[in-house]
PDB file of N, CA and C in Angstrom:
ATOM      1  N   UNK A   1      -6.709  14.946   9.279  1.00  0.00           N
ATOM      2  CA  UNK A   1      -5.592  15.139   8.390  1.00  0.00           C
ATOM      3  C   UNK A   1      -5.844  16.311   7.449  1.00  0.00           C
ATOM      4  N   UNK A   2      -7.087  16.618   6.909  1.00  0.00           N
ATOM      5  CA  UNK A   2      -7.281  17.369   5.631  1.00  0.00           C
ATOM      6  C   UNK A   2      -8.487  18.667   6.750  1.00  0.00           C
ATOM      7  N   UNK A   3      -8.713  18.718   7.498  1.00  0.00           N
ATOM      8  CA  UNK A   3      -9.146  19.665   8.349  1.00  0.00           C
ATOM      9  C   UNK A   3     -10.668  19.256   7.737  1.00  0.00           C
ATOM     10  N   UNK A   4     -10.935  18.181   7.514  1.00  0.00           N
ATOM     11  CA  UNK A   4     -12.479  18.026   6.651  1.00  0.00           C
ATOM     12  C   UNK A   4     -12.835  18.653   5.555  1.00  0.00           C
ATOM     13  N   UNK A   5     -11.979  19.021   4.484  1.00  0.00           N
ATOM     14  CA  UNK A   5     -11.813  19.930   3.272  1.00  0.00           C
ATOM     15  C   UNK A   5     -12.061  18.695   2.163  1.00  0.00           C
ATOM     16  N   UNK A   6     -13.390  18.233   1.758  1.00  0.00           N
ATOM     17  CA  UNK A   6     -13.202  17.095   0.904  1.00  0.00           C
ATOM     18  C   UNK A   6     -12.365  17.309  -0.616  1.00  0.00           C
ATOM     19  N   UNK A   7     -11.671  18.501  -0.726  1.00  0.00           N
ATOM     20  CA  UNK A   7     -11.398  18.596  -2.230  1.00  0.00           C
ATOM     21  C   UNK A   7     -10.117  17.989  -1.630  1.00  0.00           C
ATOM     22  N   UNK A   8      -9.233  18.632  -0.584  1.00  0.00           N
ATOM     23  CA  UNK A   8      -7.794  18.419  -0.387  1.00  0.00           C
ATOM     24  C   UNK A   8      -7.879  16.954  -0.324  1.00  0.00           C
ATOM     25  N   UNK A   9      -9.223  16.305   0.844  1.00  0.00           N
ATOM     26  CA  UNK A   9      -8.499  15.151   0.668  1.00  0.00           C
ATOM     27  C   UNK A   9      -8.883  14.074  -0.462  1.00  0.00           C
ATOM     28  N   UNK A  10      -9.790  14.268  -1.289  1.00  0.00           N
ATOM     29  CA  UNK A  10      -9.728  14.196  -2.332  1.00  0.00           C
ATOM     30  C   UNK A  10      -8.584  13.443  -3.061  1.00  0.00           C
ATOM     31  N   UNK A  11      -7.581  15.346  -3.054  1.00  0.00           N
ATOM     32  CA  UNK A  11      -6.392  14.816  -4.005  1.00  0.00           C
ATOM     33  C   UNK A  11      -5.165  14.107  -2.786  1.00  0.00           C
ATOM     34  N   UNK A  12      -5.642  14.317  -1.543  1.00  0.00           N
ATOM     35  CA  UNK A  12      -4.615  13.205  -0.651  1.00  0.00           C
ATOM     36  C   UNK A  12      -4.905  11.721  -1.274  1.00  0.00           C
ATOM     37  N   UNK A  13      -6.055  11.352  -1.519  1.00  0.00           N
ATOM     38  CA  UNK A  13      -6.845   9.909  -1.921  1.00  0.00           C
ATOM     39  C   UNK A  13      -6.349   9.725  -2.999  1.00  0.00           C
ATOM     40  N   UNK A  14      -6.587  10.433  -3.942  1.00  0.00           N
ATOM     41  CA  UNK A  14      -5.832  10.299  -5.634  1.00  0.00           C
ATOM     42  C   UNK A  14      -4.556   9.964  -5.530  1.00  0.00           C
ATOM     43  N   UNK A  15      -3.261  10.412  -4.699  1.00  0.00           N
ATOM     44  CA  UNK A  15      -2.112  10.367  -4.484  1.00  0.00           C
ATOM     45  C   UNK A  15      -1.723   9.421  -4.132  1.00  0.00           C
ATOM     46  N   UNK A  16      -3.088   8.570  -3.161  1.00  0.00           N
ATOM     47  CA  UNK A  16      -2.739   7.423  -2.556  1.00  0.00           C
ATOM     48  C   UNK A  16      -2.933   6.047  -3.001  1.00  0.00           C
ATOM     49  N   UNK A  17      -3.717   6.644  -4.403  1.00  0.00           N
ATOM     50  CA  UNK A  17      -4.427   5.606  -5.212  1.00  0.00           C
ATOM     51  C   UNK A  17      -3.417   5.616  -6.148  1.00  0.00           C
ATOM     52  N   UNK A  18      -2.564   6.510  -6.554  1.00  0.00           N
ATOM     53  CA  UNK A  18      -1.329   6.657  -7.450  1.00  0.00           C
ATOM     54  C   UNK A  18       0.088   5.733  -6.946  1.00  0.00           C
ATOM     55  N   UNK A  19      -0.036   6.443  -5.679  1.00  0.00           N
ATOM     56  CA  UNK A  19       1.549   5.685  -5.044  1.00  0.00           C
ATOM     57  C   UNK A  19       1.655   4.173  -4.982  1.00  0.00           C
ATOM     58  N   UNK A  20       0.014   3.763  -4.154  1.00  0.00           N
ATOM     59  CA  UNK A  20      -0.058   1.991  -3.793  1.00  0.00           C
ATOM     60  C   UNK A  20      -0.015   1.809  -5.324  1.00  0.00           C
ATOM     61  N   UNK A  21      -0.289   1.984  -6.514  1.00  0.00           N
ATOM     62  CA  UNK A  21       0.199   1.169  -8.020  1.00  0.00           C
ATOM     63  C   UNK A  21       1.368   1.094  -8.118  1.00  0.00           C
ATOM     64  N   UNK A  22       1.851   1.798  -7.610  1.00  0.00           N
ATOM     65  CA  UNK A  22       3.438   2.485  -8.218  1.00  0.00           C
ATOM     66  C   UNK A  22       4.216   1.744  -7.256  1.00  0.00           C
ATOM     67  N   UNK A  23       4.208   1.377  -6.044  1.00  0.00           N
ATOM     68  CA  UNK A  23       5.169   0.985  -5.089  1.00  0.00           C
ATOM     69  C   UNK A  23       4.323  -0.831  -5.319  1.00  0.00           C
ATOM     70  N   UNK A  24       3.140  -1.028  -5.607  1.00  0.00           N
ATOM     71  CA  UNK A  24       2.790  -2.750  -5.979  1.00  0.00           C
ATOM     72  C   UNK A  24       3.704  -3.705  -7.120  1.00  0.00           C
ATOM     73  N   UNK A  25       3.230  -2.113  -7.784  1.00  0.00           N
ATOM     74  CA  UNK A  25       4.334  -2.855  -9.463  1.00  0.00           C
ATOM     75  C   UNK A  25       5.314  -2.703  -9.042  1.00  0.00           C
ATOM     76  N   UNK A  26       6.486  -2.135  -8.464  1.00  0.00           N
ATOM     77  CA  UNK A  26       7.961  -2.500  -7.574  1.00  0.00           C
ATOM     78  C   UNK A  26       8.456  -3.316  -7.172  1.00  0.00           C
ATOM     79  N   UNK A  27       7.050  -3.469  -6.217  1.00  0.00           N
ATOM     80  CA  UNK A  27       7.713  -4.449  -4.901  1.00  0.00           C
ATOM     81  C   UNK A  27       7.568  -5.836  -6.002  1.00  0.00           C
ATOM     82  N   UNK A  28       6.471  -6.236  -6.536  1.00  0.00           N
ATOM     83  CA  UNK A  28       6.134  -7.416  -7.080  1.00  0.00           C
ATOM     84  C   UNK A  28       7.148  -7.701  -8.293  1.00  0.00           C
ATOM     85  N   UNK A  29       8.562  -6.671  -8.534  1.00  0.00           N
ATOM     86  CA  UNK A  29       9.669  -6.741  -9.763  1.00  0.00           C
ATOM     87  C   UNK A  29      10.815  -7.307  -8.998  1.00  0.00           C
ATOM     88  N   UNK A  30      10.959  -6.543  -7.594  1.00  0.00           N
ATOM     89  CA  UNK A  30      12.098  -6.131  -6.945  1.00  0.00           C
ATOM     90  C   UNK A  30      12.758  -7.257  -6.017  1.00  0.00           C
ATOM     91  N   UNK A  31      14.196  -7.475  -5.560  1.00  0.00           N
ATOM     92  CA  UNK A  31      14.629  -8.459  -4.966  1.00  0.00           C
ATOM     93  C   UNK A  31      13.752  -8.163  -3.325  1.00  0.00           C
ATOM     94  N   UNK A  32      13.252  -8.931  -2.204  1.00  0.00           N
ATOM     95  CA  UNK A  32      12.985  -9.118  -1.489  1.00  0.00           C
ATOM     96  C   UNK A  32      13.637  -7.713  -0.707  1.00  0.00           C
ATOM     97  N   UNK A  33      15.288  -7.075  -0.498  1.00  0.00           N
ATOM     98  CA  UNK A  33      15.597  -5.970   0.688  1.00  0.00           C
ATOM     99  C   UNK A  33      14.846  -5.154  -0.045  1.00  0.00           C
ATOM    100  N   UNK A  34      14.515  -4.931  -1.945  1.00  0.00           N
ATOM    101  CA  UNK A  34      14.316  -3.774  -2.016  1.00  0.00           C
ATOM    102  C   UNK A  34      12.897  -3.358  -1.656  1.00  0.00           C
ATOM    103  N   UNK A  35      12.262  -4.689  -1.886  1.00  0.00           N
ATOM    104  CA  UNK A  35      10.642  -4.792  -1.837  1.00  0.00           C
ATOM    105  C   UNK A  35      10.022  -4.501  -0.442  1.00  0.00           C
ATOM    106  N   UNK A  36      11.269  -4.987   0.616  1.00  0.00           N
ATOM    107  CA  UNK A  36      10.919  -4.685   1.995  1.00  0.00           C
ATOM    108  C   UNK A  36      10.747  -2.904   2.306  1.00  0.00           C
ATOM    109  N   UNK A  37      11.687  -2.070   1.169  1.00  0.00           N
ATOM    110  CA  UNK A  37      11.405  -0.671   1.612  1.00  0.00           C
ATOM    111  C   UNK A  37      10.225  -0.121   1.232  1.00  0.00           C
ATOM    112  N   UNK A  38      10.317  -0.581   0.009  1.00  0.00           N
ATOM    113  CA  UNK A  38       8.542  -0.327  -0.815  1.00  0.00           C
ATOM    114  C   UNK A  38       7.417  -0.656  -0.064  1.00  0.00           C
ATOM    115  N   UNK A  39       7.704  -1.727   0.544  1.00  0.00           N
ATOM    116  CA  UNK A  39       6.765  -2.256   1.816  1.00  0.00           C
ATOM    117  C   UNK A  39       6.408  -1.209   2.406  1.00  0.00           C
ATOM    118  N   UNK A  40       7.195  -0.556   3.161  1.00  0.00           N
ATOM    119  CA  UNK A  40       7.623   0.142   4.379  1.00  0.00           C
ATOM    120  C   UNK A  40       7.016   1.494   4.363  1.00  0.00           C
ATOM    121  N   UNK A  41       7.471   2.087   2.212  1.00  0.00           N
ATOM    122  CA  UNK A  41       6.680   3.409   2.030  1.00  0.00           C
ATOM    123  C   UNK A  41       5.209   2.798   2.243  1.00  0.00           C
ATOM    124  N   UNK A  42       5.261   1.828   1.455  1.00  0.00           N
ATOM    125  CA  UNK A  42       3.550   1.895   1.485  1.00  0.00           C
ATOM    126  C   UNK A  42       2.226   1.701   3.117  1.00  0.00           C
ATOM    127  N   UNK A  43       2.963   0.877   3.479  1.00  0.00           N
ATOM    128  CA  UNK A  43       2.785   0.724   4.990  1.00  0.00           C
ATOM    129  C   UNK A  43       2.230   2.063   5.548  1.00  0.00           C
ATOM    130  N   UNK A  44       3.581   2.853   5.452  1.00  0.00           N
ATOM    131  CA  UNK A  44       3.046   4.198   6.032  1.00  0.00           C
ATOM    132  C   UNK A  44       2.401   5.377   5.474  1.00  0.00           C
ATOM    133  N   UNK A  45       2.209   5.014   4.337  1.00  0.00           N
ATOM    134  CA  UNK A  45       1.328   5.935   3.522  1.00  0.00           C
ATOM    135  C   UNK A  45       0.005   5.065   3.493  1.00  0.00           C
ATOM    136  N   UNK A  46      -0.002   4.635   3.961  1.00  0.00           N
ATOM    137  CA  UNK A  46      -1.393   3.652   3.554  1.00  0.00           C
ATOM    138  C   UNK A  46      -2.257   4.313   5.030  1.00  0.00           C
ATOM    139  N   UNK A  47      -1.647   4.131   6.452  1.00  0.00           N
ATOM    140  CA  UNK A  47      -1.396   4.740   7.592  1.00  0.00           C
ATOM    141  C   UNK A  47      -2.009   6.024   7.478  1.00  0.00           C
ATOM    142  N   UNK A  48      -1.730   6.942   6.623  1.00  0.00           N
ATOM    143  CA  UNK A  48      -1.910   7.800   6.926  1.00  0.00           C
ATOM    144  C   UNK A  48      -3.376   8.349   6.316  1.00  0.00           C
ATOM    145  N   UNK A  49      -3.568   7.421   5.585  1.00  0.00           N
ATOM    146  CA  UNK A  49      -5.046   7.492   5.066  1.00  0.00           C
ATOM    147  C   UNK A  49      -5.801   6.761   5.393  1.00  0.00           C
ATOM    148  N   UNK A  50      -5.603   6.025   6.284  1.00  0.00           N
ATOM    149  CA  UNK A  50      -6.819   5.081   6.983  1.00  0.00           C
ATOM    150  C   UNK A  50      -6.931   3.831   6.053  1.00  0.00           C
ATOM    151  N   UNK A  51      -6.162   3.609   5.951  1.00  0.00           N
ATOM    152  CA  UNK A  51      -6.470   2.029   4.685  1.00  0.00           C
ATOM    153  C   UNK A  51      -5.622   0.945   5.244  1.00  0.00           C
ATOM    154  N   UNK A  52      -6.508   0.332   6.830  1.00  0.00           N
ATOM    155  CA  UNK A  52      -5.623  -0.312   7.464  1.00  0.00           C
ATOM    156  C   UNK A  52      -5.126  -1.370   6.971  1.00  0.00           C
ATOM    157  N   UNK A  53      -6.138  -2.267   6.320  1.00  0.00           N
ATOM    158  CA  UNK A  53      -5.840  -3.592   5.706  1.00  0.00           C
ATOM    159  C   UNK A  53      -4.553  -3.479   4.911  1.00  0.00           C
ATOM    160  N   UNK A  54      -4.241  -2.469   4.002  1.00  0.00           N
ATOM    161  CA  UNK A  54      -2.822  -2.182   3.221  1.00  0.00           C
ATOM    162  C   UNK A  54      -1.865  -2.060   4.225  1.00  0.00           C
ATOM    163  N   UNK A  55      -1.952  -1.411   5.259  1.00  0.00           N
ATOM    164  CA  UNK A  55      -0.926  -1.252   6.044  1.00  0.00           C
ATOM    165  C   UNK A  55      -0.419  -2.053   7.005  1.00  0.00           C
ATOM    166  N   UNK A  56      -1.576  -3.026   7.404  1.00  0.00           N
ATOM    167  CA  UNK A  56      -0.929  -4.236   7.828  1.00  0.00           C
ATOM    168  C   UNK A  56      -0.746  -5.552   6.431  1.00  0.00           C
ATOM    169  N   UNK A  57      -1.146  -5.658   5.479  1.00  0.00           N
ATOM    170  CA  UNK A  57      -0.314  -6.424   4.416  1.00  0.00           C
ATOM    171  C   UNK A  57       0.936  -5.647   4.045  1.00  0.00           C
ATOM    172  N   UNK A  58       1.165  -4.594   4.015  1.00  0.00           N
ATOM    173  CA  UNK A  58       2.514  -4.022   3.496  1.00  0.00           C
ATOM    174  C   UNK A  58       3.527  -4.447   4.725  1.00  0.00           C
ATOM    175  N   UNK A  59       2.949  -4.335   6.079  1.00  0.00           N
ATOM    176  CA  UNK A  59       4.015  -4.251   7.214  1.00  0.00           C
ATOM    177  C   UNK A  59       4.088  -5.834   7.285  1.00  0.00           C
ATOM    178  N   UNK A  60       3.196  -6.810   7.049  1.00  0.00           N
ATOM    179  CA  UNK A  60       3.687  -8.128   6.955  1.00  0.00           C
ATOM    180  C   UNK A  60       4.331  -8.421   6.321  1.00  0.00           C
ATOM    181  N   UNK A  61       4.311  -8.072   4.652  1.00  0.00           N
ATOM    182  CA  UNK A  61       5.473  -8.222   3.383  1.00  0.00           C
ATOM    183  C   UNK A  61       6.950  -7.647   3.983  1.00  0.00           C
ATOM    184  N   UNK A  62       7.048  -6.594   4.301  1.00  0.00           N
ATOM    185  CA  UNK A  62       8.511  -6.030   4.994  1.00  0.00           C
ATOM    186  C   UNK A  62       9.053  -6.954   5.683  1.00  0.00           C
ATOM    187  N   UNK A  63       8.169  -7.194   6.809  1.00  0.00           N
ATOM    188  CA  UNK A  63       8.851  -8.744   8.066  1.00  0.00           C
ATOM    189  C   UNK A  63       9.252  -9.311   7.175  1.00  0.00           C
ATOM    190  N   UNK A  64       8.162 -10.227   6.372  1.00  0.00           N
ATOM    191  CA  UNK A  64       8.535 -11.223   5.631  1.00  0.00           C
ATOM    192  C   UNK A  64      10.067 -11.344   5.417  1.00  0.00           C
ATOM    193  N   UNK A  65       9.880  -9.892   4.157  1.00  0.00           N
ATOM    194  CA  UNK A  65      10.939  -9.634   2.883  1.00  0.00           C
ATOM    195  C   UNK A  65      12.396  -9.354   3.662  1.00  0.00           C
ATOM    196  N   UNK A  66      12.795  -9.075   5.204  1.00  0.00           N
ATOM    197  CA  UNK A  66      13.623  -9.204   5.715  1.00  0.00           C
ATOM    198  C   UNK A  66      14.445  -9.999   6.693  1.00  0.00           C
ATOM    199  N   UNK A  67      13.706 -11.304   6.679  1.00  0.00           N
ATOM    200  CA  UNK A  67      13.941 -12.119   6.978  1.00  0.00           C
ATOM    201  C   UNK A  67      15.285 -12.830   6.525  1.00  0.00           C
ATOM    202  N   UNK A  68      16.261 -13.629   7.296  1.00  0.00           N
ATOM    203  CA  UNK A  68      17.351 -13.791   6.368  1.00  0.00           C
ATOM    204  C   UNK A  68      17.287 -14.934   5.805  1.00  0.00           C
ATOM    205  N   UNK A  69      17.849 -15.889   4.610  1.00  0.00           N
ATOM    206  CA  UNK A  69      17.688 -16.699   3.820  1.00  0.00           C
ATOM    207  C   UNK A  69      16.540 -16.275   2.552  1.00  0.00           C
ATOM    208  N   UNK A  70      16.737 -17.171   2.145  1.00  0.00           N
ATOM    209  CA  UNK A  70      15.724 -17.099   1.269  1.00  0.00           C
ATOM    210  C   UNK A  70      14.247 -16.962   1.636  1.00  0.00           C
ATOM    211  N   UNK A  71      13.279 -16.176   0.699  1.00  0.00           N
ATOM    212  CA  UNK A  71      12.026 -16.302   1.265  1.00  0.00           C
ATOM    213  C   UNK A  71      11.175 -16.019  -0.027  1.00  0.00           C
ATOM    214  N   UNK A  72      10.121 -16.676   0.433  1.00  0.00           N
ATOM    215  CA  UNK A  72       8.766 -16.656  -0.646  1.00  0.00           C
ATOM    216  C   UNK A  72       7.881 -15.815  -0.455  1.00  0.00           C
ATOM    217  N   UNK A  73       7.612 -14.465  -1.303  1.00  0.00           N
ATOM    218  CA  UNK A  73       6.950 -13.233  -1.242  1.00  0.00           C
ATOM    219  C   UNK A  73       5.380 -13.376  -1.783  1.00  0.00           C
ATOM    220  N   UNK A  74       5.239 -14.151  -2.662  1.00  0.00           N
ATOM    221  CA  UNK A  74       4.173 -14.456  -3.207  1.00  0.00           C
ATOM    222  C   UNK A  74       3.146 -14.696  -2.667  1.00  0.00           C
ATOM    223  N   UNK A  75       2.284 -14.951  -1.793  1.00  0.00           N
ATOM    224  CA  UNK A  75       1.828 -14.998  -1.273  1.00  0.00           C
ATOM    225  C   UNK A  75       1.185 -13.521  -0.358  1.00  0.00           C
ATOM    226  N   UNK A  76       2.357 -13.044   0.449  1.00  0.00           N
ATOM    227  CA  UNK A  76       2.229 -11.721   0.979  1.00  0.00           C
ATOM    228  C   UNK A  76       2.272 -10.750   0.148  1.00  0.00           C
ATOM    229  N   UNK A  77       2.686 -11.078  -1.151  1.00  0.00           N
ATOM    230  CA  UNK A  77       2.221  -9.918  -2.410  1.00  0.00           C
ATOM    231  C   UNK A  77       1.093 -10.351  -2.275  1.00  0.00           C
ATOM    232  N   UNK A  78       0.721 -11.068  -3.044  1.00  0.00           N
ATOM    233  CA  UNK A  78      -1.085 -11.102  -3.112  1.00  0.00           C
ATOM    234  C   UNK A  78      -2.081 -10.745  -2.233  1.00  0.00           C
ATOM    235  N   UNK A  79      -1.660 -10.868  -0.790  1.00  0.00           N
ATOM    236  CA  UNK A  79      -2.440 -10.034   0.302  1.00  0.00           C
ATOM    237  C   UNK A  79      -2.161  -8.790   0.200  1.00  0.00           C
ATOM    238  N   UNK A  80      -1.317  -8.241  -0.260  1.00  0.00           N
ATOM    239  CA  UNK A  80      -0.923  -6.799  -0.111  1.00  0.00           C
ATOM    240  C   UNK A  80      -1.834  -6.299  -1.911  1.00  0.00           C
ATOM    241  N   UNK A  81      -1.803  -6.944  -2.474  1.00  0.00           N
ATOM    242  CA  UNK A  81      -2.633  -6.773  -3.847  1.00  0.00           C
ATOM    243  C   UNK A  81      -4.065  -6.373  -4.005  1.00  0.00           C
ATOM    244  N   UNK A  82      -4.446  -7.865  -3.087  1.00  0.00           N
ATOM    245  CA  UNK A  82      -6.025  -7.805  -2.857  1.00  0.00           C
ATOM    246  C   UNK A  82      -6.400  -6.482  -2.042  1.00  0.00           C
ATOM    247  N   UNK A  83      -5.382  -6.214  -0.688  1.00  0.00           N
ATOM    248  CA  UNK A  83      -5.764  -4.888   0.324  1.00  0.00           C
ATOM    249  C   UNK A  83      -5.581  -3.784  -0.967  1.00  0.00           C
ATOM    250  N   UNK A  84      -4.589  -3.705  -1.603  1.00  0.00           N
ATOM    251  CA  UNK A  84      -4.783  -2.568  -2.563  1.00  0.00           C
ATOM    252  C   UNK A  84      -5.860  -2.201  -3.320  1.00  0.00           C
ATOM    253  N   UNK A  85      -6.521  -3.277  -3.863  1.00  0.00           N
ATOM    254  CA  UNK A  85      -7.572  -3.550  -4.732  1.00  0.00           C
ATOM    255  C   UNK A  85      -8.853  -2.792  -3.956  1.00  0.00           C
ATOM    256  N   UNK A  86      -8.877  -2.985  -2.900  1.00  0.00           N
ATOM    257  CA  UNK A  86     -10.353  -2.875  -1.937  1.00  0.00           C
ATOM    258  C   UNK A  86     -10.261  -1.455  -1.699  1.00  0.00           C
ATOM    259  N   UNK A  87      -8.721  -0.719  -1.111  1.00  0.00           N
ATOM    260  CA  UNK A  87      -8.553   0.584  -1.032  1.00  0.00           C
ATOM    261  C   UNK A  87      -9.037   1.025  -1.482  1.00  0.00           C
ATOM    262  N   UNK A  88      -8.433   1.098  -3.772  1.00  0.00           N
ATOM    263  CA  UNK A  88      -8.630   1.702  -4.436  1.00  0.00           C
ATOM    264  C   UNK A  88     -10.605   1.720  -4.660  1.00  0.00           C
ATOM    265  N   UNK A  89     -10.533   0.627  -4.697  1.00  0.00           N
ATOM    266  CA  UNK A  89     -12.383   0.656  -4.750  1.00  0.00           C
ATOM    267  C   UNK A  89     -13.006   1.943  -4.124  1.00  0.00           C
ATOM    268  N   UNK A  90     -12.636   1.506  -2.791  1.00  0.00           N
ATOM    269  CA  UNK A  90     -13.416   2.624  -1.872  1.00  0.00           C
ATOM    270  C   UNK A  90     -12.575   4.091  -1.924  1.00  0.00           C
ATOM    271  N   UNK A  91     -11.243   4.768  -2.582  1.00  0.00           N
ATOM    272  CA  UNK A  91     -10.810   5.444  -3.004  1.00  0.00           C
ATOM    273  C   UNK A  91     -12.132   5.982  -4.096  1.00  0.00           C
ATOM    274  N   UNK A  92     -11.942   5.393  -4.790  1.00  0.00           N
ATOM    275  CA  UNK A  92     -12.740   6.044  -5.797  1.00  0.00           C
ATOM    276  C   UNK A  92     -14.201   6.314  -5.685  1.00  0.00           C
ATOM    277  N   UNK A  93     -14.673   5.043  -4.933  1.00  0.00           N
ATOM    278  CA  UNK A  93     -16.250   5.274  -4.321  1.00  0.00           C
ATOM    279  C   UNK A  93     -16.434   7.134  -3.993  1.00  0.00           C
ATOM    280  N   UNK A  94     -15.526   6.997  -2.936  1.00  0.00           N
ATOM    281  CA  UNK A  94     -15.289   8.284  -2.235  1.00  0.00           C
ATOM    282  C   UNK A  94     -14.865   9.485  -2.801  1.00  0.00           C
ATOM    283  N   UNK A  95     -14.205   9.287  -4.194  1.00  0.00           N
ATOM    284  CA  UNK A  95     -13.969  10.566  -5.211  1.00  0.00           C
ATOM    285  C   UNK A  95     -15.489  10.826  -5.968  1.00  0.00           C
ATOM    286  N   UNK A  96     -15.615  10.051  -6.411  1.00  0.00           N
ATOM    287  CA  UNK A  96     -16.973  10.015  -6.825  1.00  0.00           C
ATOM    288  C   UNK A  96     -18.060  10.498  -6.229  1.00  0.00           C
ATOM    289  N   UNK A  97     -17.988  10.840  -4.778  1.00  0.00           N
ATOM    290  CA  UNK A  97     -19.550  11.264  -4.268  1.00  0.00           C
ATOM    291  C   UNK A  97     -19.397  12.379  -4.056  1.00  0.00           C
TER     292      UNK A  97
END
């Protein structure tokens, strides 16, 4: 992705450590269709940085969150929380060295 340039991806990592906060605190406000798109960014931005565990909790929250009737997110937030949590860890591990 970054041609092995650790500064670029670097700030690809920073961006990605920026967005998954930004689209967590959303989804975890937002009615279930909207949370399913937030899902969806994050899913594939998560994808694109190798942070599979986020990207399959984000793509499970989406199923979930589009499901019709009512549905209980809580749960698949918190998996999608914890995968964020571990990202960012090793995000930063990796800015750091």
């Amino acid at each position: 992705m970054t041609g092995g340039d650790r500064v670029t991806m670097r700030e690809v990592l920073g961006l990605f450590d920026l967005q998954s906060d930004l689209l967590l605190s959303r989804i975890m406000s937002e009615a279930p269709k909207a949370a399913a798109a937030r899902a969806h960014t994050l899913a594939d931005s998560a994808k694109s940085v190798g942070a599979s565990r986020v990207a399959e909790a984000a793509s499970e929250l989406e199923a979930l969150a589009l499901k019709p009737g009512p549905v209980m997110l809580s749960a698949a937030v918190g998996r999608l929380a914890s995968a964020v949590i571990e990202a960012q860890a090793e995000v930063d591990s990796y800015i750091r060295s």
